[in-house]
PDB file of N, CA and C in Angstrom:
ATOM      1  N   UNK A   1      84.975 292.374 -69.200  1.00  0.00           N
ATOM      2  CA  UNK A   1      86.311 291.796 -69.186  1.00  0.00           C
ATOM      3  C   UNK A   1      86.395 290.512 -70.014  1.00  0.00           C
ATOM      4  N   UNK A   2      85.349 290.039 -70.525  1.00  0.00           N
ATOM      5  CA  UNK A   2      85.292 288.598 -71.126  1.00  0.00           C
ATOM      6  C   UNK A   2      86.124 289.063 -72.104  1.00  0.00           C
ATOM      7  N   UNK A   3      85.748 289.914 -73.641  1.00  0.00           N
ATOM      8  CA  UNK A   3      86.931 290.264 -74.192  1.00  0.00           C
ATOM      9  C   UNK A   3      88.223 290.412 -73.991  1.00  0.00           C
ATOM     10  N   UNK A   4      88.351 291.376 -72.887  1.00  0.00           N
ATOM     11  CA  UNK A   4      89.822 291.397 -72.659  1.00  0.00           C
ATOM     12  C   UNK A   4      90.932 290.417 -72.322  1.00  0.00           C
ATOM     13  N   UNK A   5      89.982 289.298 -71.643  1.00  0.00           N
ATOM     14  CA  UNK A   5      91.048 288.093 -71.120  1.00  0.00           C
ATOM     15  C   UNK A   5      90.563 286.561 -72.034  1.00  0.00           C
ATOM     16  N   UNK A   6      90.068 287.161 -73.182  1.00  0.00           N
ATOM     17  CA  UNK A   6      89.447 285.792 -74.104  1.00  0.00           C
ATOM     18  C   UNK A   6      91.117 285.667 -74.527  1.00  0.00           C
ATOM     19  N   UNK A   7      92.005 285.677 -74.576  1.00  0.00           N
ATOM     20  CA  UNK A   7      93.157 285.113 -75.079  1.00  0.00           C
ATOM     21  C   UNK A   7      94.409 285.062 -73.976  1.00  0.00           C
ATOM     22  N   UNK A   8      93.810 285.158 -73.001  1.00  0.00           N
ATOM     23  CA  UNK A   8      94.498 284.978 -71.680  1.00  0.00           C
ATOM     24  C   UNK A   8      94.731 283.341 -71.489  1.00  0.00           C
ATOM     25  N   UNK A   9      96.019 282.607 -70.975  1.00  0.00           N
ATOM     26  CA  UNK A   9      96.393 281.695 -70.939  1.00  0.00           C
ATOM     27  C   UNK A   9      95.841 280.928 -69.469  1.00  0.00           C
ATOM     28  N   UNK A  10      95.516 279.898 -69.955  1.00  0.00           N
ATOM     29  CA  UNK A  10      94.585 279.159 -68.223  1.00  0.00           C
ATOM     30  C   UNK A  10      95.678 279.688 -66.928  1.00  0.00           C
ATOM     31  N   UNK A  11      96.830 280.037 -66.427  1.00  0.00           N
ATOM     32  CA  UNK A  11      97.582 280.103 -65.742  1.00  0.00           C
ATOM     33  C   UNK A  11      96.670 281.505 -65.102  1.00  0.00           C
ATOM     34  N   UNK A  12      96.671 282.564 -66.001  1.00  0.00           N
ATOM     35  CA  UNK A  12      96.353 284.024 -65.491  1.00  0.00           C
ATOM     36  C   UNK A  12      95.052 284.251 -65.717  1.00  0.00           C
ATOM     37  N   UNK A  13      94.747 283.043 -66.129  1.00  0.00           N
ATOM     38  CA  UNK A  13      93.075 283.312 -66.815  1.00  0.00           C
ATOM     39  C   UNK A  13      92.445 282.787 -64.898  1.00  0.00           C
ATOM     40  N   UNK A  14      92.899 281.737 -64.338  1.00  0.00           N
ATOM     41  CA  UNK A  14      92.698 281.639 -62.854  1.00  0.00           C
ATOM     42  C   UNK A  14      93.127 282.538 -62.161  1.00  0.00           C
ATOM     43  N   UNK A  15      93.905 283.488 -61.815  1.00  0.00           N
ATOM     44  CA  UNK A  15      94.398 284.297 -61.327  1.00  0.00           C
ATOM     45  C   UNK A  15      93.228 285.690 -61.311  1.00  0.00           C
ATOM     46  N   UNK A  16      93.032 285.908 -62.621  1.00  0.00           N
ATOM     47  CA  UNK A  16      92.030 286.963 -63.109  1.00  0.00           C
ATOM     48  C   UNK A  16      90.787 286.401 -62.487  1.00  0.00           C
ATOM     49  N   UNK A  17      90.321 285.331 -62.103  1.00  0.00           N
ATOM     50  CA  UNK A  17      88.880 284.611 -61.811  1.00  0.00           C
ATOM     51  C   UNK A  17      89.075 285.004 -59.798  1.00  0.00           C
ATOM     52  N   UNK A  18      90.018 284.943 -59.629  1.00  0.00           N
ATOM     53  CA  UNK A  18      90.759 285.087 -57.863  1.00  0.00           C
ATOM     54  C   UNK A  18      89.831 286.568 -58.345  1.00  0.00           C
ATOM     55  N   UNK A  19      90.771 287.599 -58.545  1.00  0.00           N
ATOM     56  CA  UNK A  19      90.777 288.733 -58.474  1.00  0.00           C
ATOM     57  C   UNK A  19      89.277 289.099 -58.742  1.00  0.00           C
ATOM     58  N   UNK A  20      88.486 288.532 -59.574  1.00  0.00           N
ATOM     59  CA  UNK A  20      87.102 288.894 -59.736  1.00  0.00           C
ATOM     60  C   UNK A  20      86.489 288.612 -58.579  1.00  0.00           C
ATOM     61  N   UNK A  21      86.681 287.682 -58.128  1.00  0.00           N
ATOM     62  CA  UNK A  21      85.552 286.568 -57.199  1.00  0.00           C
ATOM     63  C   UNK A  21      86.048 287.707 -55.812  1.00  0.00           C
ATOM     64  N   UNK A  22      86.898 288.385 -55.828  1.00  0.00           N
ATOM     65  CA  UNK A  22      87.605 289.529 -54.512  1.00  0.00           C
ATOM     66  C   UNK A  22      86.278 290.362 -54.941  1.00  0.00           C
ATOM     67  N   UNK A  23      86.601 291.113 -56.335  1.00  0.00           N
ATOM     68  CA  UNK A  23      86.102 292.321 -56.336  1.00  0.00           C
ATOM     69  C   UNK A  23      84.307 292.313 -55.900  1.00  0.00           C
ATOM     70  N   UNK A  24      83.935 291.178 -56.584  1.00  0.00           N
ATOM     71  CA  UNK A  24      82.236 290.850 -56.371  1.00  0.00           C
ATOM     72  C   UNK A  24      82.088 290.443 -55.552  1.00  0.00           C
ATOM     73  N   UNK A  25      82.801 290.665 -54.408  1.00  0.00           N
ATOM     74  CA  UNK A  25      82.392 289.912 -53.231  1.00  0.00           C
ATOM     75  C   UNK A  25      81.262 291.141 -52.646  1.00  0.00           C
ATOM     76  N   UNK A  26      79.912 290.601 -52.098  1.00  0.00           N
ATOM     77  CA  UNK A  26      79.110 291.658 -52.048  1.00  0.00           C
ATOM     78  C   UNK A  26      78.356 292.585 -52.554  1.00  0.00           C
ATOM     79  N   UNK A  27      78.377 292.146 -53.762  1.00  0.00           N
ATOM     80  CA  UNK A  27      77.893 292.931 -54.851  1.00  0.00           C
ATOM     81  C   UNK A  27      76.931 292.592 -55.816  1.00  0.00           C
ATOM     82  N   UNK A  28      76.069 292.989 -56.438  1.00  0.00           N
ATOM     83  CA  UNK A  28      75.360 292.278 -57.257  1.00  0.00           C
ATOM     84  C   UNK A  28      76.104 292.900 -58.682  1.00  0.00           C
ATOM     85  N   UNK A  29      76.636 291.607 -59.586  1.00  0.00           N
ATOM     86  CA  UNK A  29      77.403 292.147 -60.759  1.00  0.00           C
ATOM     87  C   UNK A  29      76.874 290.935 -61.852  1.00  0.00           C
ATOM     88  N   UNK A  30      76.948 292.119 -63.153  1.00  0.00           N
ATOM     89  CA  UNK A  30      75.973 291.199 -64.501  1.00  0.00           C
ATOM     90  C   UNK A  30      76.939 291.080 -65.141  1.00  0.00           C
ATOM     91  N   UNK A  31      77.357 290.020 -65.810  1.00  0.00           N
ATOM     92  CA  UNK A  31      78.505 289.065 -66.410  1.00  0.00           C
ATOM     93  C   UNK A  31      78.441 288.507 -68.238  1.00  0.00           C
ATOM     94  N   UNK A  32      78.231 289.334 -69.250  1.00  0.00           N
ATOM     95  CA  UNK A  32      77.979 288.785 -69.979  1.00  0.00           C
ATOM     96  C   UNK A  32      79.195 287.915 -70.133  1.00  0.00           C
ATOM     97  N   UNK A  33      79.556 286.659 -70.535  1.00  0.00           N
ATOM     98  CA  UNK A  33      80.772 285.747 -71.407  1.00  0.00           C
ATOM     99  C   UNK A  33      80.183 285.044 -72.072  1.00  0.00           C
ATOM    100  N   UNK A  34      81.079 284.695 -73.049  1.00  0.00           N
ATOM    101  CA  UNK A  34      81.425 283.670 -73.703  1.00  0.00           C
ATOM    102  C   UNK A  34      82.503 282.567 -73.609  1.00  0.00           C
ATOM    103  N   UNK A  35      83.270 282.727 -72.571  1.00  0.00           N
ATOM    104  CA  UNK A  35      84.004 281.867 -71.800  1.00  0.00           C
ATOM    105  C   UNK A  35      83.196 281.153 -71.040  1.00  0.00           C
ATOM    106  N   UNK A  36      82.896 279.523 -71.088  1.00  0.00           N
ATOM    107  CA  UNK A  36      82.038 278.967 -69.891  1.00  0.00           C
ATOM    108  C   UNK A  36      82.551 279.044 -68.933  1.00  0.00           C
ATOM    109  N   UNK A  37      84.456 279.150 -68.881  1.00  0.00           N
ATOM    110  CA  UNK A  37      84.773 278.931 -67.226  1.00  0.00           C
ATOM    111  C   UNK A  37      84.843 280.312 -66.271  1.00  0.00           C
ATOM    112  N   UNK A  38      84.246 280.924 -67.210  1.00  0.00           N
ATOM    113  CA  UNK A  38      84.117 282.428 -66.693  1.00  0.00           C
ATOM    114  C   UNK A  38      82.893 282.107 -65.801  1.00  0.00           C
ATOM    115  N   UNK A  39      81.533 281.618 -65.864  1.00  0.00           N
ATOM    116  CA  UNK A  39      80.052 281.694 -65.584  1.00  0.00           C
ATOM    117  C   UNK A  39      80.026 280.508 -64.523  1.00  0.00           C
ATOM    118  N   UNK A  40      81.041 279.219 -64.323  1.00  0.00           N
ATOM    119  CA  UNK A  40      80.434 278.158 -63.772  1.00  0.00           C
ATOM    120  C   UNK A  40      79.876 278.655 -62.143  1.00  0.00           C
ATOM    121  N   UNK A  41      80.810 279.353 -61.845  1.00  0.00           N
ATOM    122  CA  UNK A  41      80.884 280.044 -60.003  1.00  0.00           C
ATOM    123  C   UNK A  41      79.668 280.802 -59.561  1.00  0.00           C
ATOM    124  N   UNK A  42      78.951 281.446 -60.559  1.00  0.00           N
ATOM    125  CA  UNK A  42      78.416 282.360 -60.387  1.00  0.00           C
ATOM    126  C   UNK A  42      77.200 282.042 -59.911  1.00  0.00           C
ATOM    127  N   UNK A  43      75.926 282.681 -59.339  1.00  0.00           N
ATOM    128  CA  UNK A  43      74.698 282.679 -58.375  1.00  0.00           C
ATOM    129  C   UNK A  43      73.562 282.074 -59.943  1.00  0.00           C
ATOM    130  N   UNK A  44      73.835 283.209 -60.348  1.00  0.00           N
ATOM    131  CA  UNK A  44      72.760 282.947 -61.187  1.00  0.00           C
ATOM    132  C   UNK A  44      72.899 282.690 -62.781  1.00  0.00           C
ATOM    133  N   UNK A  45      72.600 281.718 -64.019  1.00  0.00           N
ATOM    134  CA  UNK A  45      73.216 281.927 -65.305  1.00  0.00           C
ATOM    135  C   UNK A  45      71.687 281.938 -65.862  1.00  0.00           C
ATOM    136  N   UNK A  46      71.757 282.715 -66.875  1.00  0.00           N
ATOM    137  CA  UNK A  46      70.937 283.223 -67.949  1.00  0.00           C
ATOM    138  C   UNK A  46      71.016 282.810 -68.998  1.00  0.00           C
ATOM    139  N   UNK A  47      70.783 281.914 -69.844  1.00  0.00           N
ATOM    140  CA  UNK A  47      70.908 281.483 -71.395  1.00  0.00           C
ATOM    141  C   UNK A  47      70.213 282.323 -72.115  1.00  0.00           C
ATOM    142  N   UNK A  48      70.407 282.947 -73.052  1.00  0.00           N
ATOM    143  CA  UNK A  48      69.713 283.604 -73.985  1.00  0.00           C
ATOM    144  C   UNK A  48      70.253 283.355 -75.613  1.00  0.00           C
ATOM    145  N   UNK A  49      68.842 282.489 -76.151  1.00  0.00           N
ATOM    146  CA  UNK A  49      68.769 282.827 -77.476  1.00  0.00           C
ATOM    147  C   UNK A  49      67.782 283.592 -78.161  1.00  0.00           C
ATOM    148  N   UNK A  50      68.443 284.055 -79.402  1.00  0.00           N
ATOM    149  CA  UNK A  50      67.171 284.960 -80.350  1.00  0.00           C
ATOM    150  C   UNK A  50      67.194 285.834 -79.625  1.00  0.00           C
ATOM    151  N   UNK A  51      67.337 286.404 -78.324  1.00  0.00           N
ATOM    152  CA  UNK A  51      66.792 287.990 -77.330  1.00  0.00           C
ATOM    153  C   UNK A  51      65.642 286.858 -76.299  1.00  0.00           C
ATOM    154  N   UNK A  52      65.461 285.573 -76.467  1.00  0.00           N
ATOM    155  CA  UNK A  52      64.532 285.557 -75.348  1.00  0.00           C
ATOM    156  C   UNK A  52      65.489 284.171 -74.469  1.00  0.00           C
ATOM    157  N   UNK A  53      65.369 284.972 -72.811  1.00  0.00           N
ATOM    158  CA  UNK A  53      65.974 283.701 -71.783  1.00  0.00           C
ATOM    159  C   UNK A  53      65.317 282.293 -72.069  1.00  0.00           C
ATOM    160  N   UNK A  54      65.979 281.626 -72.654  1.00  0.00           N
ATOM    161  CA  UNK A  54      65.613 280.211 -72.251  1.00  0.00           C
ATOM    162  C   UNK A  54      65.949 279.035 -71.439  1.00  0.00           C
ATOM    163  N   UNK A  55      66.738 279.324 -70.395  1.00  0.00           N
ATOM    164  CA  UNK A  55      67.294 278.640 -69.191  1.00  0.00           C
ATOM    165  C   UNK A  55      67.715 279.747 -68.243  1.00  0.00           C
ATOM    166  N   UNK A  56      67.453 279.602 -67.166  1.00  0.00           N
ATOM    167  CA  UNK A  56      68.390 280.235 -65.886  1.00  0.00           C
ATOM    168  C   UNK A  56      68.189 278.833 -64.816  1.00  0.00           C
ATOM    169  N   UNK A  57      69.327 279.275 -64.130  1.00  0.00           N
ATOM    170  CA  UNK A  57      69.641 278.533 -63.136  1.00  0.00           C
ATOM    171  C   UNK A  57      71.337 278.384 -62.477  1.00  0.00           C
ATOM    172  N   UNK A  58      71.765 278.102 -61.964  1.00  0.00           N
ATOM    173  CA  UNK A  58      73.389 278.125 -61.748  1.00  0.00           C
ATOM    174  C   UNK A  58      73.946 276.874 -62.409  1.00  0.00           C
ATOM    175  N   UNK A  59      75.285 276.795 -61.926  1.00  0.00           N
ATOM    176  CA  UNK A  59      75.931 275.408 -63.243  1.00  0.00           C
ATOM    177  C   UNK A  59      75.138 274.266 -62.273  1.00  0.00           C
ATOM    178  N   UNK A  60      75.672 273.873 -61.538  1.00  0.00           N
ATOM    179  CA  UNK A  60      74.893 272.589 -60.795  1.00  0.00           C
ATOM    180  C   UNK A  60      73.536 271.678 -61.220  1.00  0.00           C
ATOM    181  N   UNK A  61      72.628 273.033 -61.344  1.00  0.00           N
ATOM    182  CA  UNK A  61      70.680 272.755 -61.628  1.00  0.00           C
ATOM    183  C   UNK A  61      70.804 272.524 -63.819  1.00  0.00           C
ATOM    184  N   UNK A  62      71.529 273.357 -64.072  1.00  0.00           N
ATOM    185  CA  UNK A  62      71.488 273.446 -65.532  1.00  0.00           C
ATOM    186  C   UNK A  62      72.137 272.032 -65.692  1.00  0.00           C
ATOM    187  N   UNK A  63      73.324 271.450 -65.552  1.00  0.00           N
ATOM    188  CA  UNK A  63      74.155 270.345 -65.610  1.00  0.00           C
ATOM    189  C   UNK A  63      73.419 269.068 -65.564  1.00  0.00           C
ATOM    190  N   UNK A  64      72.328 269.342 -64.607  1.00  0.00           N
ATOM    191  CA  UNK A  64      71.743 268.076 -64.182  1.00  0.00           C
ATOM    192  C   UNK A  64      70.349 267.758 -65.215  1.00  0.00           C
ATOM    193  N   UNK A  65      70.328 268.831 -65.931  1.00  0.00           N
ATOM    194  CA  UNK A  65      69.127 268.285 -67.118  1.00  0.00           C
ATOM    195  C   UNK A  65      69.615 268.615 -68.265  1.00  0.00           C
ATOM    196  N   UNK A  66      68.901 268.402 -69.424  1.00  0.00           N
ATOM    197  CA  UNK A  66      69.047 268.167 -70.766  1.00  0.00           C
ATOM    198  C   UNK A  66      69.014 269.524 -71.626  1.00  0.00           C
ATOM    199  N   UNK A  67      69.850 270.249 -71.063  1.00  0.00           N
ATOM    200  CA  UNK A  67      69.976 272.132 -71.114  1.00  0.00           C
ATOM    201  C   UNK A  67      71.007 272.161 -72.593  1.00  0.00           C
ATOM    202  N   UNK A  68      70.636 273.614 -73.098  1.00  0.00           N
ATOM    203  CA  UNK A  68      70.834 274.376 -74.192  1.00  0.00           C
ATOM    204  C   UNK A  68      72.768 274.407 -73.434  1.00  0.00           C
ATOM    205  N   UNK A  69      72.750 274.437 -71.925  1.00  0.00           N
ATOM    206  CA  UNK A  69      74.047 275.157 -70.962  1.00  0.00           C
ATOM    207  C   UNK A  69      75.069 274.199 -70.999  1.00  0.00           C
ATOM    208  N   UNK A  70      74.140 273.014 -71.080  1.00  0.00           N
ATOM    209  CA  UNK A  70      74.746 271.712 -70.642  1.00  0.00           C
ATOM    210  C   UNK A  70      75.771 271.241 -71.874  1.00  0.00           C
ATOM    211  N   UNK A  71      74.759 271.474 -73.034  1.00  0.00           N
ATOM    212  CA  UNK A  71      74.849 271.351 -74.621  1.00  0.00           C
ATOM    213  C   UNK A  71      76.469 271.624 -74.584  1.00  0.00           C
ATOM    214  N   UNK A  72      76.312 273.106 -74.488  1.00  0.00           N
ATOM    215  CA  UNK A  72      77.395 274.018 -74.195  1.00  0.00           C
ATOM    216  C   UNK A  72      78.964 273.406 -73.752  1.00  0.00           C
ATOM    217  N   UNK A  73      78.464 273.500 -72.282  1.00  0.00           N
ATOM    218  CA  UNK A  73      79.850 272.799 -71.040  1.00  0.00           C
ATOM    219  C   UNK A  73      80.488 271.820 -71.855  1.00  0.00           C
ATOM    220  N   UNK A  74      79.736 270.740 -72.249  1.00  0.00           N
ATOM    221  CA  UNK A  74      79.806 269.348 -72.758  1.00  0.00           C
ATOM    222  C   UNK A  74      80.702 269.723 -74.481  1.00  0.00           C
ATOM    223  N   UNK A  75      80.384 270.081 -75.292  1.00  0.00           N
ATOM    224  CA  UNK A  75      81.019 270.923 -76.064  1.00  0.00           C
ATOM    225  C   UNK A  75      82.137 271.407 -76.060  1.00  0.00           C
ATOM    226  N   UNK A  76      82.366 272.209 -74.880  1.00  0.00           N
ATOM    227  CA  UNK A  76      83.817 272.989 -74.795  1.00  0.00           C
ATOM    228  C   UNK A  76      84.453 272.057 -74.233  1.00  0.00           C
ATOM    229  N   UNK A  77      84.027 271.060 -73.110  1.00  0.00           N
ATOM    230  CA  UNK A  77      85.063 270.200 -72.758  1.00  0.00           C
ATOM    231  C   UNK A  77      85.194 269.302 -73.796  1.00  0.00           C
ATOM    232  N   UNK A  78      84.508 269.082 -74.714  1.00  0.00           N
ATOM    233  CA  UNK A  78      85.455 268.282 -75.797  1.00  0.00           C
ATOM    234  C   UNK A  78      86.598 268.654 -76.541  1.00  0.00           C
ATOM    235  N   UNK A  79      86.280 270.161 -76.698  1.00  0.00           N
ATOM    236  CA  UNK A  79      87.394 270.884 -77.610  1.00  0.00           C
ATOM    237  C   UNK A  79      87.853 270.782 -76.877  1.00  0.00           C
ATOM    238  N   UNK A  80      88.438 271.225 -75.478  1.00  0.00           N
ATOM    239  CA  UNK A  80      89.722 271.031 -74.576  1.00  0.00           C
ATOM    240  C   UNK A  80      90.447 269.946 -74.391  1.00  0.00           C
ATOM    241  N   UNK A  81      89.617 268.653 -74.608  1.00  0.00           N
ATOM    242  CA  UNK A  81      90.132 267.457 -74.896  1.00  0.00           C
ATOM    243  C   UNK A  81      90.902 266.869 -75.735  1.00  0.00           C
ATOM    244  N   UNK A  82      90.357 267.421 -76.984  1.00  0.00           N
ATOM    245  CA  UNK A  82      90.551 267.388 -78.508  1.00  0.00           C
ATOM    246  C   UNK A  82      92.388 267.307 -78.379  1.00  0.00           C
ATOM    247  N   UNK A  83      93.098 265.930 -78.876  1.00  0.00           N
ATOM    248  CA  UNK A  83      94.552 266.154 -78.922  1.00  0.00           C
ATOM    249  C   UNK A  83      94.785 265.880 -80.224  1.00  0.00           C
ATOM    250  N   UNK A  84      96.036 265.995 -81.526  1.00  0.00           N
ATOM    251  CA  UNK A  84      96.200 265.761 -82.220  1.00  0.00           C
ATOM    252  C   UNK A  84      97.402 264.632 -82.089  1.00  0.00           C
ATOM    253  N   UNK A  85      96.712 263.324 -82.430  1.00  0.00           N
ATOM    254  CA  UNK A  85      97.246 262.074 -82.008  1.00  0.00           C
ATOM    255  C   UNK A  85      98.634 261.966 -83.305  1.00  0.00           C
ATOM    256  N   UNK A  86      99.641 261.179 -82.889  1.00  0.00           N
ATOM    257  CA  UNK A  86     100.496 260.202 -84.147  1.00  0.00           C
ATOM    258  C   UNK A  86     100.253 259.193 -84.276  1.00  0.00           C
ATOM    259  N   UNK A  87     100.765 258.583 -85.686  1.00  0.00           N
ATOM    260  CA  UNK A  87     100.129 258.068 -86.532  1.00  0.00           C
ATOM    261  C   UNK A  87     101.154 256.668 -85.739  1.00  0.00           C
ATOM    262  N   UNK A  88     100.458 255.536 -85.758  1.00  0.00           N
ATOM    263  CA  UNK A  88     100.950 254.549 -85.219  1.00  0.00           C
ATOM    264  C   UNK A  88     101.536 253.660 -86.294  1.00  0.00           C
TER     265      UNK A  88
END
C-alpha cells in the first residue's frame, strides 16, 4: 500500500494508518515503505542498504543513536519544515 497512498494527503493519509493499525491487529505483517510516517508505530524496523540489514530496532531505540533511520526521520522532518519565505 506504500505506493498506493504515496500521494495521499496527511488528512486520509491518518485515516488510512487507523484502518491499518485495525487490520494488523494480531497479526504478524511485513511493511516495505518509503514513507517514514508509515514505519514509526511499528514493532520492528529493518534498514536495509546494498541488500544487507544494517539497523533494526523500532523508532524509539533507532532515534536515540547515531542511525542511518535517524539520518532519515531528521531529513524528512526538514523537508516538511521547509517554507518558502517573502522577501522582507
Amino acid at each position: 500500500m506504500d505506493e498506493a497512498s504515496a500521494a495521499v494527503d496527511p488528512e486520509n493519509e491518518h485515516e488510512l494508518q487507523k484502518a491499518f493499525a485495525e487490520l494488523m491487529k494480531d497479526k504478524t505483517v511485513i511493511m516495505i515503505a518509503h514513507r517514514l510516517t508509515s514505519v514509526r508505530n511499528v514493532d520492528e524496523i529493518l534498514v536495509i542498504e546494498n541488500g544487507q540489514i544494517i539497523e533494526r530496532g523500532n523508532d524509539k531505540n533507532l532515534m536515540k543513536r547515531d542511525s542511518r533511520y535517524k539520518f532519515f526521520q531528521d531529513l524528512y522532518a526538514q523537508a516538511n519544515d521547509w517554507r518558502v519565505r517573502e522577501h522582507a
